[in-house]
N, C-alpha and C. Protein backbone atom coordinates (compact mmCIF):
# COMPACT_ATOMS: atom_id res chain seq x y z
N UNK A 1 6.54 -34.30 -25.99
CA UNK A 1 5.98 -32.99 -25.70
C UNK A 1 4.63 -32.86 -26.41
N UNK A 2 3.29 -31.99 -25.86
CA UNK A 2 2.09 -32.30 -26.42
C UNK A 2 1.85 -31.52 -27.28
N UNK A 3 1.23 -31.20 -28.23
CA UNK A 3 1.01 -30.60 -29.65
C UNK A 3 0.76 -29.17 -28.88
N UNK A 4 0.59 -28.14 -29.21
CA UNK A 4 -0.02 -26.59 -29.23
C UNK A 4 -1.35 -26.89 -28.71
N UNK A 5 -2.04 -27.65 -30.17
CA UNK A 5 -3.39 -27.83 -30.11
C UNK A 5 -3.99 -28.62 -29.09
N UNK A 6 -3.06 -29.42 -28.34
CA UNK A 6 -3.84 -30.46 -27.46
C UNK A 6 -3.62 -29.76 -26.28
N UNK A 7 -3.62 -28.24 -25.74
CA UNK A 7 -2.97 -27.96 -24.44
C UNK A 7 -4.45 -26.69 -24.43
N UNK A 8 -4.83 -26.74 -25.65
CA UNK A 8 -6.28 -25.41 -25.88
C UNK A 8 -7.36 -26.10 -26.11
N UNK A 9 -8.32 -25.56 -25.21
CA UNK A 9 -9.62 -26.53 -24.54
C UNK A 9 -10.65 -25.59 -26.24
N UNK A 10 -9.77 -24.17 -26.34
CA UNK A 10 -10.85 -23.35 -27.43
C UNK A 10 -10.28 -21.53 -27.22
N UNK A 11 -10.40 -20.97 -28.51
CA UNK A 11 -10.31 -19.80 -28.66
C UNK A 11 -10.35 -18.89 -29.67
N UNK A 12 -10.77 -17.78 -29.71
CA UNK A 12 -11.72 -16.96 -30.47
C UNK A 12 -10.90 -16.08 -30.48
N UNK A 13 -11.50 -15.30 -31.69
CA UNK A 13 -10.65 -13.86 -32.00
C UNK A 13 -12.12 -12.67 -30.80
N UNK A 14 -10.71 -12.07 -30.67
CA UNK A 14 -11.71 -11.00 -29.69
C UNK A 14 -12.31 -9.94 -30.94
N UNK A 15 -13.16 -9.45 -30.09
CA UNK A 15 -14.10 -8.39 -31.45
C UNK A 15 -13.22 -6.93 -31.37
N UNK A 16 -14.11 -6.24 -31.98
CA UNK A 16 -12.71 -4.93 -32.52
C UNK A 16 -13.48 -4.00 -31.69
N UNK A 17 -12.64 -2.83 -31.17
CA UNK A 17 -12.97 -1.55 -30.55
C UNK A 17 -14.01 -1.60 -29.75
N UNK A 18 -15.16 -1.25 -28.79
CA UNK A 18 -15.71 -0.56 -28.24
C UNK A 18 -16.95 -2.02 -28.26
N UNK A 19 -16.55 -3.44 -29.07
CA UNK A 19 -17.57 -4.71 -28.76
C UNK A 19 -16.73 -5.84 -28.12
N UNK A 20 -15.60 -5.46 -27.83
CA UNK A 20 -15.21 -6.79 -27.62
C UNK A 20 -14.74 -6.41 -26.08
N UNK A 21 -13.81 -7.73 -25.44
CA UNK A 21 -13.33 -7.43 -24.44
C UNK A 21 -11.61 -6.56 -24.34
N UNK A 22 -11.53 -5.68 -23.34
CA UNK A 22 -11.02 -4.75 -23.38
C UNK A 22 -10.10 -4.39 -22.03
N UNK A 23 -8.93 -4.19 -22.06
CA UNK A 23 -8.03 -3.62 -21.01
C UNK A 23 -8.32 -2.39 -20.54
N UNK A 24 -9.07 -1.95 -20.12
CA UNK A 24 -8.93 -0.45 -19.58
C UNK A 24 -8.07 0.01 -18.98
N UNK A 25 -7.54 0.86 -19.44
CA UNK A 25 -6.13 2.13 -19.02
C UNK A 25 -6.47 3.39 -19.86
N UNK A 26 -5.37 3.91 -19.70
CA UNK A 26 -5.04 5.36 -20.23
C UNK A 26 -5.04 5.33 -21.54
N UNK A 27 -5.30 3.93 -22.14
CA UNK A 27 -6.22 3.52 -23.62
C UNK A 27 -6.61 2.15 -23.04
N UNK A 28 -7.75 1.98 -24.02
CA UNK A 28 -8.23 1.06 -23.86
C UNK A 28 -7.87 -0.12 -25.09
N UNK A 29 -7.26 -1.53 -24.16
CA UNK A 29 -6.77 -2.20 -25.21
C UNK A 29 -7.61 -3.64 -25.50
N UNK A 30 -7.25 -3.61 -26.76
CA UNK A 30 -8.23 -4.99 -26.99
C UNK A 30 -7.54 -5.97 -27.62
N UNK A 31 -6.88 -6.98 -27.04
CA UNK A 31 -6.47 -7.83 -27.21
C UNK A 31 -6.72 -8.93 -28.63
N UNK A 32 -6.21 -9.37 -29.31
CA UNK A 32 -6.61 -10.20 -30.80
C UNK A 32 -7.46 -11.06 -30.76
N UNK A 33 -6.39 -12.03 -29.71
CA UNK A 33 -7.33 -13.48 -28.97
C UNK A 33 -7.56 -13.54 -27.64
N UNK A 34 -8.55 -14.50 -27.48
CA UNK A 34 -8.65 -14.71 -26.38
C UNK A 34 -8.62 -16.47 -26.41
N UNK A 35 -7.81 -17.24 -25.50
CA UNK A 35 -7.51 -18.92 -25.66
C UNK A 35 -7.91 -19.33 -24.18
N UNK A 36 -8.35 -20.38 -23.64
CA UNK A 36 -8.77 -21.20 -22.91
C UNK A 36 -7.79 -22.28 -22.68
N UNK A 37 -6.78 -22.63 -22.12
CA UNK A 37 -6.35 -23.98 -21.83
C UNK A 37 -6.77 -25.05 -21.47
N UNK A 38 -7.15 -26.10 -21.66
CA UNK A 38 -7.42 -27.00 -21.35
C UNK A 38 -7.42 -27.56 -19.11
N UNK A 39 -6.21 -26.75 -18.66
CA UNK A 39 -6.35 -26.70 -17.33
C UNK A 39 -6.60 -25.41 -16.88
N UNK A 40 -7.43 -24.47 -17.67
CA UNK A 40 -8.53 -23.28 -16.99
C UNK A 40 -7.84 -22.16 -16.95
N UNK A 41 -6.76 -21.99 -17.67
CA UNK A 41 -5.71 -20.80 -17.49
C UNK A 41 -6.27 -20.40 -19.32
N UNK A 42 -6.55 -18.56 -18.70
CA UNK A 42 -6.79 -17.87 -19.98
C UNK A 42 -6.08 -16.83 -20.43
N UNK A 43 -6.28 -16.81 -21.59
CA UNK A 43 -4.49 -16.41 -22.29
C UNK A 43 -5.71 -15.06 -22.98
N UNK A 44 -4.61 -13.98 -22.66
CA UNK A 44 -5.29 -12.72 -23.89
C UNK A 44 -3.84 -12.64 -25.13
N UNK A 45 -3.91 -12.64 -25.82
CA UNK A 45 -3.53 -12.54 -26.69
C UNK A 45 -2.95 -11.59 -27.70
N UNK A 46 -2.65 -10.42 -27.91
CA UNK A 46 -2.08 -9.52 -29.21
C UNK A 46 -0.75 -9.75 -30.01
N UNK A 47 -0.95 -9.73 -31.11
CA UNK A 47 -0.10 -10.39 -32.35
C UNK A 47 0.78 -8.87 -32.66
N UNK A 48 1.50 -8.53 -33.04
CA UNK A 48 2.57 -7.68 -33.88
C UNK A 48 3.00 -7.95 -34.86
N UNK A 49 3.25 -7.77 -36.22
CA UNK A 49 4.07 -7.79 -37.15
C UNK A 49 5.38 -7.01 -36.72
N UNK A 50 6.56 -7.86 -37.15
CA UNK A 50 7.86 -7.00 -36.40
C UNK A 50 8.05 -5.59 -36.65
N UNK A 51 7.59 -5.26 -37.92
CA UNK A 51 7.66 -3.44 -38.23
C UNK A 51 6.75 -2.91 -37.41
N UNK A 52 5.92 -2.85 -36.46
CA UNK A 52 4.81 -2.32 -35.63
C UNK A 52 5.05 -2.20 -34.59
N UNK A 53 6.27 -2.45 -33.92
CA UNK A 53 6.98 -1.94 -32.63
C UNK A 53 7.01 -0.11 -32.28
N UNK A 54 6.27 0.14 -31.73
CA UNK A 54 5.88 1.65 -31.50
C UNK A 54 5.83 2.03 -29.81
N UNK A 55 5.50 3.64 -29.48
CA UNK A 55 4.90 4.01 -28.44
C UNK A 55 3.54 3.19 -27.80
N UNK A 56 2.82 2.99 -28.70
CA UNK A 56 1.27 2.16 -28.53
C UNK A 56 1.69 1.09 -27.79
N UNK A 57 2.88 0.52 -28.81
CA UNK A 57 3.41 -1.06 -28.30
C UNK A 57 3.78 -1.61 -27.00
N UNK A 58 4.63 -0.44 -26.28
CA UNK A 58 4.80 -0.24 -25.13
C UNK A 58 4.03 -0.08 -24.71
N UNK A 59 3.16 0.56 -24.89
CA UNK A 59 2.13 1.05 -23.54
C UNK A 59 1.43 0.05 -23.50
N UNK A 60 0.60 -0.77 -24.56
CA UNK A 60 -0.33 -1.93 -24.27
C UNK A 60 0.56 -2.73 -23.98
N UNK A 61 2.17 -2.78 -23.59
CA UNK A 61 2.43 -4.41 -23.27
C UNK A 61 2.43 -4.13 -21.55
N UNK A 62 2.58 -2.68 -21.39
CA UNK A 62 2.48 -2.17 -19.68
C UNK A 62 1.10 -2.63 -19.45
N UNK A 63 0.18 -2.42 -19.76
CA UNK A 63 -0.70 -2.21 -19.11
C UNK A 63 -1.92 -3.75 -19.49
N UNK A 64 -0.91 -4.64 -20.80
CA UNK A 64 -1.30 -6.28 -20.40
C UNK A 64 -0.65 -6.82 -19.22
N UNK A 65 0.66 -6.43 -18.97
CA UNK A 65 1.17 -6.99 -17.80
C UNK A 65 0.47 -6.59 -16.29
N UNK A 66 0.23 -5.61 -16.16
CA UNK A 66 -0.43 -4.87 -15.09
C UNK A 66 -1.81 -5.89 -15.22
N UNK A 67 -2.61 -5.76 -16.00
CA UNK A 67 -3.76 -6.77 -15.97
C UNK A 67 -3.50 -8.57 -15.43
N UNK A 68 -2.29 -8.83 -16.46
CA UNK A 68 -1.80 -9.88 -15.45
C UNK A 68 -1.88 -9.81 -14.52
N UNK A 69 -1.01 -9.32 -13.76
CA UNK A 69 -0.55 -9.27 -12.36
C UNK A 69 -1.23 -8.76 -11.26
N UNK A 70 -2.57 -8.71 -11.92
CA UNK A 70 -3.76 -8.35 -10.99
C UNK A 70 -4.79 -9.07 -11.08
N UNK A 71 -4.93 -9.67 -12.47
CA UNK A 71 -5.87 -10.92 -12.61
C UNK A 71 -6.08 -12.09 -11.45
N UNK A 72 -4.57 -12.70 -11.37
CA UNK A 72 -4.32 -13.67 -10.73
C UNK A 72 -3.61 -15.02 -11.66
N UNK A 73 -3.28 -16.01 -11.12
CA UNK A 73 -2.52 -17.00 -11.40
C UNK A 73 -2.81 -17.96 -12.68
N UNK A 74 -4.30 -17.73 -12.69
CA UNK A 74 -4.85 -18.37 -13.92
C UNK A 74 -4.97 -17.71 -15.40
N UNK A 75 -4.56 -16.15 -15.27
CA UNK A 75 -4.70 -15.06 -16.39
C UNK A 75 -3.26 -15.23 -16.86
N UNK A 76 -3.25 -15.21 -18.31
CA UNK A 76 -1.99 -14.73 -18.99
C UNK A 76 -1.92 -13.58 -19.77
N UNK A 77 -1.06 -12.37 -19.92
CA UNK A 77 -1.56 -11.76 -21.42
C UNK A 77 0.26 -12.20 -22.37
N UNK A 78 0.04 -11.84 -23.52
CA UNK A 78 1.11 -11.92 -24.34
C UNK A 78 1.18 -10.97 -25.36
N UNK A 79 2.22 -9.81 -25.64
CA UNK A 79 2.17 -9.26 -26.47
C UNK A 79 3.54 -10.04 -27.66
N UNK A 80 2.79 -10.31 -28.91
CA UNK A 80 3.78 -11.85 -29.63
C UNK A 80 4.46 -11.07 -30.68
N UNK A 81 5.72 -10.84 -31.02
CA UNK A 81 5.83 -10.54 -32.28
C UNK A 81 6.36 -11.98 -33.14
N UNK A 82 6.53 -11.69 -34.24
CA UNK A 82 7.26 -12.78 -34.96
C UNK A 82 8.28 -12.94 -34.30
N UNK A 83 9.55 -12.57 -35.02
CA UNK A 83 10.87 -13.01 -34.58
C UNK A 83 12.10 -12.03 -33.68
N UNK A 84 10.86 -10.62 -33.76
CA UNK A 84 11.69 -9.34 -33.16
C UNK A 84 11.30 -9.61 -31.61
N UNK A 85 12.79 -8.93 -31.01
CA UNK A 85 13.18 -9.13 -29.59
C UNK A 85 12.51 -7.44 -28.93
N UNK A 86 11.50 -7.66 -28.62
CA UNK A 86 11.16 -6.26 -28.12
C UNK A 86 11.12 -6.49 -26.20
N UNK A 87 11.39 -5.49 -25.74
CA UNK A 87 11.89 -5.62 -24.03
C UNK A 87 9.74 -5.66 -23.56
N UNK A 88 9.54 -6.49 -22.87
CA UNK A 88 8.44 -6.73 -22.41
C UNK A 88 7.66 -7.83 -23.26
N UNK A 89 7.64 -8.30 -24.45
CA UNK A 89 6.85 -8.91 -25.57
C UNK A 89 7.80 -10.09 -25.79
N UNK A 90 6.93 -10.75 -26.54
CA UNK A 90 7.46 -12.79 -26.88
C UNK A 90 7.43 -12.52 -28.17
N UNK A 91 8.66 -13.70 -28.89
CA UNK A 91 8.16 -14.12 -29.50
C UNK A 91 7.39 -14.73 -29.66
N UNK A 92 6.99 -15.89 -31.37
CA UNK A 92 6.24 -16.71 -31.46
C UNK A 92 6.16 -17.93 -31.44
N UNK A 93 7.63 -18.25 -31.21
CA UNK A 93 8.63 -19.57 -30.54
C UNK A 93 7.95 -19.44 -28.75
N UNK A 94 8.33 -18.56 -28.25
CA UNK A 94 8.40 -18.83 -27.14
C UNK A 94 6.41 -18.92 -26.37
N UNK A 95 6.00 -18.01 -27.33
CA UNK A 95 4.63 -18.13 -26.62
C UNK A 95 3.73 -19.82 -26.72
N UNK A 96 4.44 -20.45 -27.80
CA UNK A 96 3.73 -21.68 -28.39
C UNK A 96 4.51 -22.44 -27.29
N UNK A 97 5.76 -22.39 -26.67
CA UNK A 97 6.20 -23.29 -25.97
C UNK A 97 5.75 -23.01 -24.08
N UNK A 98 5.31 -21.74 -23.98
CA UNK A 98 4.66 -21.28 -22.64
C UNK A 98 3.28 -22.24 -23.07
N UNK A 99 2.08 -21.85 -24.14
CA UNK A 99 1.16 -22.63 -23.96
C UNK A 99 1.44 -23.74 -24.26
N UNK A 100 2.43 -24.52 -24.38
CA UNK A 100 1.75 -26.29 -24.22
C UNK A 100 2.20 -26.29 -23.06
N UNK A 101 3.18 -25.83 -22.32
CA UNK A 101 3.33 -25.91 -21.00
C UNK A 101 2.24 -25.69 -19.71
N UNK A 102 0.92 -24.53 -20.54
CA UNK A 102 0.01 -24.25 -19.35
C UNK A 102 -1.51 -25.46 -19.99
């Protein structure tokens, strides 16, 4: 199976509030990272600490998925926590094993 690192062509932390790139909805969300795969599929990224499961939390994981699913086939988003099971969001097991897969 191929490393994490050998499946990411490159990726950057996105910039904060009102400079970086941004989900527009009924807030506007800005994702942590932004990653590049190596076969052209781009990953947005937001991290959680498991105590940070909130109203916010939900709503930006609605409205990363909605961006998915309108992007198209090559867009991913992921809302990651550590090890907490939240309904819509990954862990950090499972997101490392989606990207070496893409």
């Amino acid at each position: 199976m191929p490393s994490l690192l050998e499946s990411v062509a490159f990726w950057t932390r996105n910039l904060e509030r009102g400079r970086g790139f941004s989900i527009n909805g009924f807030i506007n969300h800005y994702p942590d990272f932004m990653i590049v795969t190596k076969r052209g599929k781009i990953i947005l990224l937001e991290t959680k600490s498991d105590h940070l499961d909130n109203t916010d939390t939900a709503e930006k994981i609605r409205l990363g998925n909605l961006w998915r699913s309108k992007a198209g086939n090559d867009y991913r988003y992921f809302m990651v926590f550590d090890t907490k099971e939240v309904p819509g969001a990954n862990t950090l097991a499972d997101v490392v094993n989606t990207i070496q897969a893409l």
